[in-house]
Protein backbone atom coordinates (compact mmCIF):
# COMPACT_ATOMS: atom_id res chain seq x y z
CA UNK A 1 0.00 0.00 0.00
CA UNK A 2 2.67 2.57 0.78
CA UNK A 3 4.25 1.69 -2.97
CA UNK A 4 1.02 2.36 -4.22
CA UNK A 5 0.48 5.76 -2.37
CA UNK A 6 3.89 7.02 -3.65
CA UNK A 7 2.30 6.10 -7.09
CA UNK A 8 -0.53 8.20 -6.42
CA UNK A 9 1.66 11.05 -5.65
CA UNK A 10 3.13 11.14 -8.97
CA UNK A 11 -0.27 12.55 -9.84
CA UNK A 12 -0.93 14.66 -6.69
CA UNK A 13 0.72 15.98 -3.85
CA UNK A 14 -2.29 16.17 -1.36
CA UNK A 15 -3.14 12.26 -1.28
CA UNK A 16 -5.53 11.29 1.39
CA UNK A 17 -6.80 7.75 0.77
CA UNK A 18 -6.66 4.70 -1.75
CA UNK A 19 -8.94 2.14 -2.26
CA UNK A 20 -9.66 -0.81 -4.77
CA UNK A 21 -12.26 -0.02 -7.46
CA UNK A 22 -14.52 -1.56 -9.69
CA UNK A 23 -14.30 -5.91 -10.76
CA UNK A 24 -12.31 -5.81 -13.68
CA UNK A 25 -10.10 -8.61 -14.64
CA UNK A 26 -7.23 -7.10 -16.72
CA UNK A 27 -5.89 -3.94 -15.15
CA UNK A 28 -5.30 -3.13 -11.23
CA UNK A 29 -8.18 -0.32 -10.37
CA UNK A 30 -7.86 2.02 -7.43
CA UNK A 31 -9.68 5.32 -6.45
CA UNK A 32 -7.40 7.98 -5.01
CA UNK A 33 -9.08 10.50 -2.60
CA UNK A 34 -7.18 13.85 -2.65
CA UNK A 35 -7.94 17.27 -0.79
CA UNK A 36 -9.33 18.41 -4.42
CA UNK A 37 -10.80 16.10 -6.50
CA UNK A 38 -10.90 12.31 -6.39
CA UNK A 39 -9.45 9.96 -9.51
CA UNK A 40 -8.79 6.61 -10.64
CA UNK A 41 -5.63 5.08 -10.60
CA UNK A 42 -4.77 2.12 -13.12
CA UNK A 43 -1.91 -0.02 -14.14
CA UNK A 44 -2.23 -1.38 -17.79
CA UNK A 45 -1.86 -5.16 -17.80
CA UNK A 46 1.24 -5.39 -19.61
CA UNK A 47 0.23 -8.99 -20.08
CA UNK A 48 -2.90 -8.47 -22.31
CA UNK A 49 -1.74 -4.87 -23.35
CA UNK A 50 2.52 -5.42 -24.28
CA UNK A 51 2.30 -1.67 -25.60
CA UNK A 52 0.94 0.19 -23.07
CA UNK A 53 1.93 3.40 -24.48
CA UNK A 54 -0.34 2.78 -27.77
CA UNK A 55 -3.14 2.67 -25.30
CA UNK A 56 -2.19 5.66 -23.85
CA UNK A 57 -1.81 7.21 -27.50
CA UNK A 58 -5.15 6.20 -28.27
CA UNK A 59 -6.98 7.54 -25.35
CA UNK A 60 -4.96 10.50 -25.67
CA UNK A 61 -5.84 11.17 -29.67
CA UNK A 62 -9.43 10.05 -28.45
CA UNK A 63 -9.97 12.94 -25.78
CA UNK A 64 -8.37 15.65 -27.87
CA UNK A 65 -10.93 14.38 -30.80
CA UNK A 66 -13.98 14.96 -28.32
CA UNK A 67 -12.62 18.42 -26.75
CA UNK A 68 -12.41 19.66 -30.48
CA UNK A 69 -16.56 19.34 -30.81
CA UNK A 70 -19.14 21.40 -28.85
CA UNK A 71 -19.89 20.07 -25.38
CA UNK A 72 -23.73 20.58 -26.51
CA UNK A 73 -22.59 17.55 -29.02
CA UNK A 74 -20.88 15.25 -26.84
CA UNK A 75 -23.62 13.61 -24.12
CA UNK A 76 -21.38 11.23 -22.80
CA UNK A 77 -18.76 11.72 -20.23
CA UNK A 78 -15.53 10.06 -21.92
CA UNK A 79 -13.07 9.59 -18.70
CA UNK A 80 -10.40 12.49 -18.68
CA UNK A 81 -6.97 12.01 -18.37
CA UNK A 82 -5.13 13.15 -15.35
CA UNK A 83 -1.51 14.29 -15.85
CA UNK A 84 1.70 13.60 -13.50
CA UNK A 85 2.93 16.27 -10.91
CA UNK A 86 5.94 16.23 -13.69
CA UNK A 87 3.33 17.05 -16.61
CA UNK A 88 3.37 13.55 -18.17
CA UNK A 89 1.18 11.46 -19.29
CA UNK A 90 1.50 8.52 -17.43
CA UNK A 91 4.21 7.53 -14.82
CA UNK A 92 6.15 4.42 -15.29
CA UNK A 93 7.38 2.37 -12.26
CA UNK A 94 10.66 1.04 -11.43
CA UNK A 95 9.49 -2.61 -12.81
CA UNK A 96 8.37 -1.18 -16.15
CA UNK A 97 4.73 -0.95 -15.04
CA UNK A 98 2.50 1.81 -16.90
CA UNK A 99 0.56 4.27 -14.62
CA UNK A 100 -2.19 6.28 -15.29
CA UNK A 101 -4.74 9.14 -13.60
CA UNK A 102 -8.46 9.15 -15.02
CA UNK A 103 -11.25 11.43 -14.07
CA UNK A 104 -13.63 9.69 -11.46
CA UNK A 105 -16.39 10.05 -12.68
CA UNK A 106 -18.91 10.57 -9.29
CA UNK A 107 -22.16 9.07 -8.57
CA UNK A 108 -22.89 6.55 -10.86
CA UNK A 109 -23.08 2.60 -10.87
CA UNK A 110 -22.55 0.05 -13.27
CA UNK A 111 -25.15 -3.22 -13.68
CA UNK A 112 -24.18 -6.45 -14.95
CA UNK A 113 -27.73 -7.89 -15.63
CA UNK A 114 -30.05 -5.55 -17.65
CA UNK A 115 -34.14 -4.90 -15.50
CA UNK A 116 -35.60 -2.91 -17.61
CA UNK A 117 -35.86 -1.57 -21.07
CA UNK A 118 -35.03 1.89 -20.07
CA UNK A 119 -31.84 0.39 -18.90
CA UNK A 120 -31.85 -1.13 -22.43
CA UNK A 121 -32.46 1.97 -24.68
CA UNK A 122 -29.83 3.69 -22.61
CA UNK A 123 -26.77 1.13 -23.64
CA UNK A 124 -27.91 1.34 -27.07
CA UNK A 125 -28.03 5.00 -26.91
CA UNK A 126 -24.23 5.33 -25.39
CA UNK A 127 -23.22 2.94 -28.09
CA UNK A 128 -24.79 4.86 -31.03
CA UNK A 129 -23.69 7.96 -29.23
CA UNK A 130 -20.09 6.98 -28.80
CA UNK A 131 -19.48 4.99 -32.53
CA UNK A 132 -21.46 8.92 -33.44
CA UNK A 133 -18.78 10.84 -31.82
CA UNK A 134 -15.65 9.09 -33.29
CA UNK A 135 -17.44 9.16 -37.00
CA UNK A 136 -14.96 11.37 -38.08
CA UNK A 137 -12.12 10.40 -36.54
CA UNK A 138 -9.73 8.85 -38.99
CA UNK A 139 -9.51 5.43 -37.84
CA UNK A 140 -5.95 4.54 -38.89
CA UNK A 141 -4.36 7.35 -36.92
CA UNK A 142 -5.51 5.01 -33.93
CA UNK A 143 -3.24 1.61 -32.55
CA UNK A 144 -4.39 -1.68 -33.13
CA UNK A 145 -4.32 -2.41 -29.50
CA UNK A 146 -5.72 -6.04 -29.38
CA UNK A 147 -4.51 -7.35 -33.20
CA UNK A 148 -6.78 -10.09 -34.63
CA UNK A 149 -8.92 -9.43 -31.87
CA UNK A 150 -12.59 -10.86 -33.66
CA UNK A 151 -10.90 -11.99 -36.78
CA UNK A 152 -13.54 -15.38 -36.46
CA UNK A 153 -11.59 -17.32 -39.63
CA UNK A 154 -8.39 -16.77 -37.89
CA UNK A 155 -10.40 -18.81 -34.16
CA UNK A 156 -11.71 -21.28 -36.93
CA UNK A 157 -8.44 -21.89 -38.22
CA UNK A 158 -6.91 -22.16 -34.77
CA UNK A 159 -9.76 -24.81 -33.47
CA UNK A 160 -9.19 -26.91 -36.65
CA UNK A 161 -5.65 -26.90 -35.15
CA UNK A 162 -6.27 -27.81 -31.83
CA UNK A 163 -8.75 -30.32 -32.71
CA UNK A 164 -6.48 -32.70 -34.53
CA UNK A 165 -3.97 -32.71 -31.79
CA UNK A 166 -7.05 -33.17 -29.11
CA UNK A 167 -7.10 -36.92 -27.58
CA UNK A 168 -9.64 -35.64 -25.48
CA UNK A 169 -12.70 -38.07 -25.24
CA UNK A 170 -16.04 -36.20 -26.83
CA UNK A 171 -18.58 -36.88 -24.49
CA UNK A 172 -22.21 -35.46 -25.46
CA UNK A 173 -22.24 -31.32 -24.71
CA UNK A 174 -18.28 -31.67 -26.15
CA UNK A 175 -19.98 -33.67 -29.72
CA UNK A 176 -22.51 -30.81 -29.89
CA UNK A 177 -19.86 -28.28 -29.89
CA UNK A 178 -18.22 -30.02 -32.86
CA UNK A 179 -20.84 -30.56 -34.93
CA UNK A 180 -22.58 -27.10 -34.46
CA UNK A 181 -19.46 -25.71 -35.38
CA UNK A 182 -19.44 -27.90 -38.72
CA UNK A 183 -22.81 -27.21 -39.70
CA UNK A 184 -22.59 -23.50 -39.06
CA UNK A 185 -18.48 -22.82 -40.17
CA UNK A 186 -19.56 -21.63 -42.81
CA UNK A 187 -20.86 -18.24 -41.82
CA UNK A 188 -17.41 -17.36 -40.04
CA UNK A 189 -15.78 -15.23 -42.95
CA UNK A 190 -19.04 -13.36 -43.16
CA UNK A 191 -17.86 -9.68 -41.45
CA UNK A 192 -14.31 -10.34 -42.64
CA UNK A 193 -15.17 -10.99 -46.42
CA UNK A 194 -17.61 -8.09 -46.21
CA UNK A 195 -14.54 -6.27 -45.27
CA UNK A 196 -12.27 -6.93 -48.01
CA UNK A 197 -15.21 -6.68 -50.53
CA UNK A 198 -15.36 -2.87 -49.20
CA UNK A 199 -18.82 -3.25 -48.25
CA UNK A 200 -17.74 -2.45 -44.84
CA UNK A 201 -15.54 -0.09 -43.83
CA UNK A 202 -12.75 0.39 -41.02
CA UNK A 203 -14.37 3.12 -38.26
CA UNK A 204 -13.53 3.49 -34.97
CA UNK A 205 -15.15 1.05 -32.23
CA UNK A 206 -14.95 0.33 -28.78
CA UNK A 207 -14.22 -3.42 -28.26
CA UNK A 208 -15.63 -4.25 -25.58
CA UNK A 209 -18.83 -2.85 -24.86
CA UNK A 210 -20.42 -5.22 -22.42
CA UNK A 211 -23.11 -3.73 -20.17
CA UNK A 212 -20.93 -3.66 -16.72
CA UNK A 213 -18.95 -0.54 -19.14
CA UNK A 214 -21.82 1.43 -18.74
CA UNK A 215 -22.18 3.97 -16.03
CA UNK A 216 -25.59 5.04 -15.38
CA UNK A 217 -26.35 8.29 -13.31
CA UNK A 218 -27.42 6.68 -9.27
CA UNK A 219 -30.65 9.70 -9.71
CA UNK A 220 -31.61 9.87 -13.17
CA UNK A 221 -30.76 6.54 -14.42
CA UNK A 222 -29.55 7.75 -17.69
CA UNK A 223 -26.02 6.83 -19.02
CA UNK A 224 -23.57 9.10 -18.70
CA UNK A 225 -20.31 7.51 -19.85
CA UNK A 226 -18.95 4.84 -21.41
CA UNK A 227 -15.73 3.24 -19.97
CA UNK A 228 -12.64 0.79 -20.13
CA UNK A 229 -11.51 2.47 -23.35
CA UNK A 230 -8.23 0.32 -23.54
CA UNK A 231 -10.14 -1.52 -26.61
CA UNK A 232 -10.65 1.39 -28.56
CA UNK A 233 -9.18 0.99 -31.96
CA UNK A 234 -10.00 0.86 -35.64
CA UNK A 235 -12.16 -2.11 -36.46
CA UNK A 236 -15.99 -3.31 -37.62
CA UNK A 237 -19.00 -1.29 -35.69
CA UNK A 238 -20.92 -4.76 -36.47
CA UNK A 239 -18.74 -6.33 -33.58
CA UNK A 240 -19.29 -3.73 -31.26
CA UNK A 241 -22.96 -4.34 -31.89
CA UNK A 242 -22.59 -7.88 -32.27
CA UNK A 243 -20.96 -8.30 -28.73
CA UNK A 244 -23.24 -6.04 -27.29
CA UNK A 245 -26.53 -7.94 -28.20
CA UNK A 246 -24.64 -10.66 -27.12
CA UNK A 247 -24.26 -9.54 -23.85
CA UNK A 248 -28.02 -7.67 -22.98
CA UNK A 249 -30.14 -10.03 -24.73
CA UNK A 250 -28.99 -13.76 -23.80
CA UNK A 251 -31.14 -14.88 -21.18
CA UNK A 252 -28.89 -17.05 -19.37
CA UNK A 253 -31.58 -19.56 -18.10
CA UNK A 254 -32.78 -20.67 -21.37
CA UNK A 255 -30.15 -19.51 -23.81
CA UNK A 256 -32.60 -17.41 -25.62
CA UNK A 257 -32.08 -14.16 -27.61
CA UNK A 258 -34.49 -11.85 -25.94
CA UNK A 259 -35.99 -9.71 -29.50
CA UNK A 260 -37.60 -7.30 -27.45
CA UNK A 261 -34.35 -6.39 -25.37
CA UNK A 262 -32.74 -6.23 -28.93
CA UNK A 263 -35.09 -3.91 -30.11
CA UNK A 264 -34.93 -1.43 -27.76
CA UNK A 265 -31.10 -1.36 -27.77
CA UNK A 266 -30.98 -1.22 -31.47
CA UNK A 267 -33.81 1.24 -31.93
CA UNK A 268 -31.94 3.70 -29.63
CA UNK A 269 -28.10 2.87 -31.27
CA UNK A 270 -29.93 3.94 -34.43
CA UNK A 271 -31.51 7.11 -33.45
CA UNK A 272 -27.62 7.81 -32.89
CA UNK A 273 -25.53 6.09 -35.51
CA UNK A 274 -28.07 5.68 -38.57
CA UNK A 275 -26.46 8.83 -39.82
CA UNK A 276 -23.58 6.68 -41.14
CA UNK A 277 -25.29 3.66 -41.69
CA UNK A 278 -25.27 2.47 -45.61
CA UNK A 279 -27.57 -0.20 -46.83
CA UNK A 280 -24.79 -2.73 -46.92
CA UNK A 281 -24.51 -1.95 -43.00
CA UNK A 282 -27.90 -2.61 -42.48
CA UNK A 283 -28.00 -5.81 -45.10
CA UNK A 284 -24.99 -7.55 -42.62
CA UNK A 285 -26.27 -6.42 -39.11
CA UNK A 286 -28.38 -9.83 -38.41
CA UNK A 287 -24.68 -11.53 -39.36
CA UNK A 288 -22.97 -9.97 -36.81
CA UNK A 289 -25.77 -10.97 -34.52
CA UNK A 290 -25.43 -14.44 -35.52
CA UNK A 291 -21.25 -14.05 -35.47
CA UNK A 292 -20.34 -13.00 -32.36
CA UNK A 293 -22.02 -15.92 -29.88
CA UNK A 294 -20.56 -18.41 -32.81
CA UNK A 295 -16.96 -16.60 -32.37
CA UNK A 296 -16.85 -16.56 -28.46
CA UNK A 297 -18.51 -20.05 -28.59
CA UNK A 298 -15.55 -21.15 -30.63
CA UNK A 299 -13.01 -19.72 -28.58
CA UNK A 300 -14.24 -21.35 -24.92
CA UNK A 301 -14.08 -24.47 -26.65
CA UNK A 302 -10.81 -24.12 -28.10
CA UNK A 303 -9.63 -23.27 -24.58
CA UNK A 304 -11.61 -26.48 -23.00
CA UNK A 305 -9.50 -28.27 -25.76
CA UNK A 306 -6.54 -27.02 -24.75
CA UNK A 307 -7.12 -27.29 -21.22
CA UNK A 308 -8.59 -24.00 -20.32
CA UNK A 309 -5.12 -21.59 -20.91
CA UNK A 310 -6.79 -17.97 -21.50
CA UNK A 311 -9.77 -18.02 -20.15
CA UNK A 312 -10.23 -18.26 -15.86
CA UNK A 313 -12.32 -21.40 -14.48
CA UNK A 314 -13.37 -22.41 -11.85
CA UNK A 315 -14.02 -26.03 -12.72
CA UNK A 316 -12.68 -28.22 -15.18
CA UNK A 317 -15.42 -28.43 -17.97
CA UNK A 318 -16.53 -24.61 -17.55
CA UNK A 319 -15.32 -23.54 -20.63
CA UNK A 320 -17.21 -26.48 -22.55
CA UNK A 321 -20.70 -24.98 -20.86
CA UNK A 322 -19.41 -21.71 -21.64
CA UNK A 323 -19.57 -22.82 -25.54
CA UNK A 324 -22.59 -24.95 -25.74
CA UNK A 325 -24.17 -21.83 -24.19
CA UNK A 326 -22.82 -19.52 -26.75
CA UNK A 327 -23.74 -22.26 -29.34
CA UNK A 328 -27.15 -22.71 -28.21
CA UNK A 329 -27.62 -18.99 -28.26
CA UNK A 330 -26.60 -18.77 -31.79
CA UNK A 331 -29.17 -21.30 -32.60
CA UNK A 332 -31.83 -19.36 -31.58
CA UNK A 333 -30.61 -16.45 -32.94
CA UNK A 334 -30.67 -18.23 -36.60
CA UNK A 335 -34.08 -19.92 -35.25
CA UNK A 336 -35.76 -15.73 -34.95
CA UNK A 337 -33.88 -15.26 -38.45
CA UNK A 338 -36.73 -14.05 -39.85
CA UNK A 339 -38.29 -12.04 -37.13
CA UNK A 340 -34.51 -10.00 -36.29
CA UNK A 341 -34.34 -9.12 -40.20
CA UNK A 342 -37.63 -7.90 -40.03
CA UNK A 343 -36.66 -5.69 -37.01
CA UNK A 344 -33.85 -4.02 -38.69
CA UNK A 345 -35.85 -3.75 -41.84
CA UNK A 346 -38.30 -1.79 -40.36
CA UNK A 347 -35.70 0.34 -38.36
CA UNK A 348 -34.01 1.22 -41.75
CA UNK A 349 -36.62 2.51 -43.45
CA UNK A 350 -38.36 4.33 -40.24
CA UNK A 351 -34.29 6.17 -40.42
């Protein structure tokens, strides 16, 4: 703790408390209390993130972006950052550690299960809102922080790897995984292909926009900001909206895809982002709908194949329930094929 407070007073002088913050998995959180004004105190994973200072270029190029438009145009509170007593960006420790000082942003909370479809319009509205806001931000001036991060052939061609060096014994849920991913393989280039065709086009995106990266005003339940921006680099909007789908509409007790959830959220993204949208962004959203369960699906059960390296268990065959879930998702997804395209359908032409 007393290494960590002379961290903190890198960034400022009149220190008065520290204190863990927040669940994340990846970085090391803490909220600094000073005699001014409180802020958050990180360490970049060097681990997941080996160039921490393209992170830090990125959230740098990302805030001067936003302070450049008029702060009637920007309704989202993008997390500040907070120089060193020395005027630096960051501070970097005598282990080679990054350092860095956010804005704490005060009296808000973040949910991890979605109650209501207020709750639900407002995460599609941050979404739109945010992919809005970087529209016109040159997306190649921004790091490739996570490279082949979503690239689904690239996890196909990886499990086709694994699988032939695999002596494990397929028992039923493990013979379900394998043949739903032959039967359905095929769809895997889908976003990628559209890519190189030109039919969609690099922009800006978040990367991980699960719902826990939402903060929602404690009074007026609205969203206010959007956070854990260590993801933000140039990719395919579809995956942002893929993943966050994903995320607020499987109901986890039946591995359903809840179409009303999914129509709130994507009514409200669209209210925000439909300015960019072209046709052949509508014409693939229901296939990054259907993608992105298939890709993560893929990945837990490479990982159960491999003996559960990347992602944290707490039992032996999670990963494999992890998949079958994800599977059994995407099967309803491509079951309500007809009913999601009618959706976005009638949200394109209402735009």
């Amino acid at each position: 703790m007393n290494t960590l407070f002379a961290i903190a007073h890198q960034f400022a002088n009149d220190v008065t408390a520290l204190s863990p913050l927040g669940n994340g998995l990846i970085n090391d959180t803490f909220l600094v209390t000073t005699q001014s004004a409180p802020f958050v105190l990180q360490r970049i994973n060097r681990s997941v993130f080996p160039a921490p200072d393209q992170i830090m270029a990125n959230l740098i190029r990302l805030n001067r972006h936003l302070e450049q438009k008029s702060a009637t145009d920007v309704k989202l509170k993008i997390p500040g950052l907070v120089k060193t007593i020395a005027n630096e960006d960051f501070y970097q420790d005598e282990q080679g550690d990054y350092w860095r000082a956010l804005s704490f942003i005060a009296n808000t909370e973040s949910l991890e299960t979605l109650t209501n479809l207020n709750q639900a319009q407002q995460t599609g509205f941050a979404l739109g809102h945010f992919h809005r806001l970087v529209s016109d931000l040159e997306p190649l001036l921004l790091y490739d922080t996570l490279p082949g991060f979503h690239i689904s052939p690239d996890y196909l061609r990886h499990y086709h790897q694994v699988l032939t060096q695999s002596t494990r014994q397929l028992e039923p849920e493990s013979l379900y995984c394998t043949e739903f991913i032959a039967n359905n393989q095929h769809f895997a280039n889908d976003l990628e292909a559209a890519k190189q065709q030109g039919l969609l086009v690099l922009r800006i995106i978040h990367g991980d926009p699960k719902l826990n990266n939402f903060l929602f005003d404690k009074d007026s339940k609205k969203v206010v900001s959007i956070i854990d921006l260590d993801t933000v680099k140039p990719g395919l909007v579809h995956y942002d909206i893929g993943d966050c789908l994903r995320s607020c509409c499987h109901d986890l007790a039946t591995n359903t895809f809840d179409l009303t959830i999914s129509t709130a959220i994507l009514t409200s993204y669209l209210a925000e982002a439909g300015a960019f949208f072209t046709d052949d962004d509508y014409r693939l959203l229901y296939a990054a709908i259907r993608l992105i369960p298939f890709e993560l699906g893929l990945r837990f059960y490479t990982d159960y194949l491999q003996g559960n390296r990347y992602f944290k268990v707490t039992e032996h065959k999670q990963n494999l329930k992890r998949a079958a879930d994800q599977f059994r998702l995407c099967e309803n997804i491509m079951a309500q094929e007809f009913a999601i395209k009618a959706l976005i359908e009638q949200l394109k032409n209402h735009e």
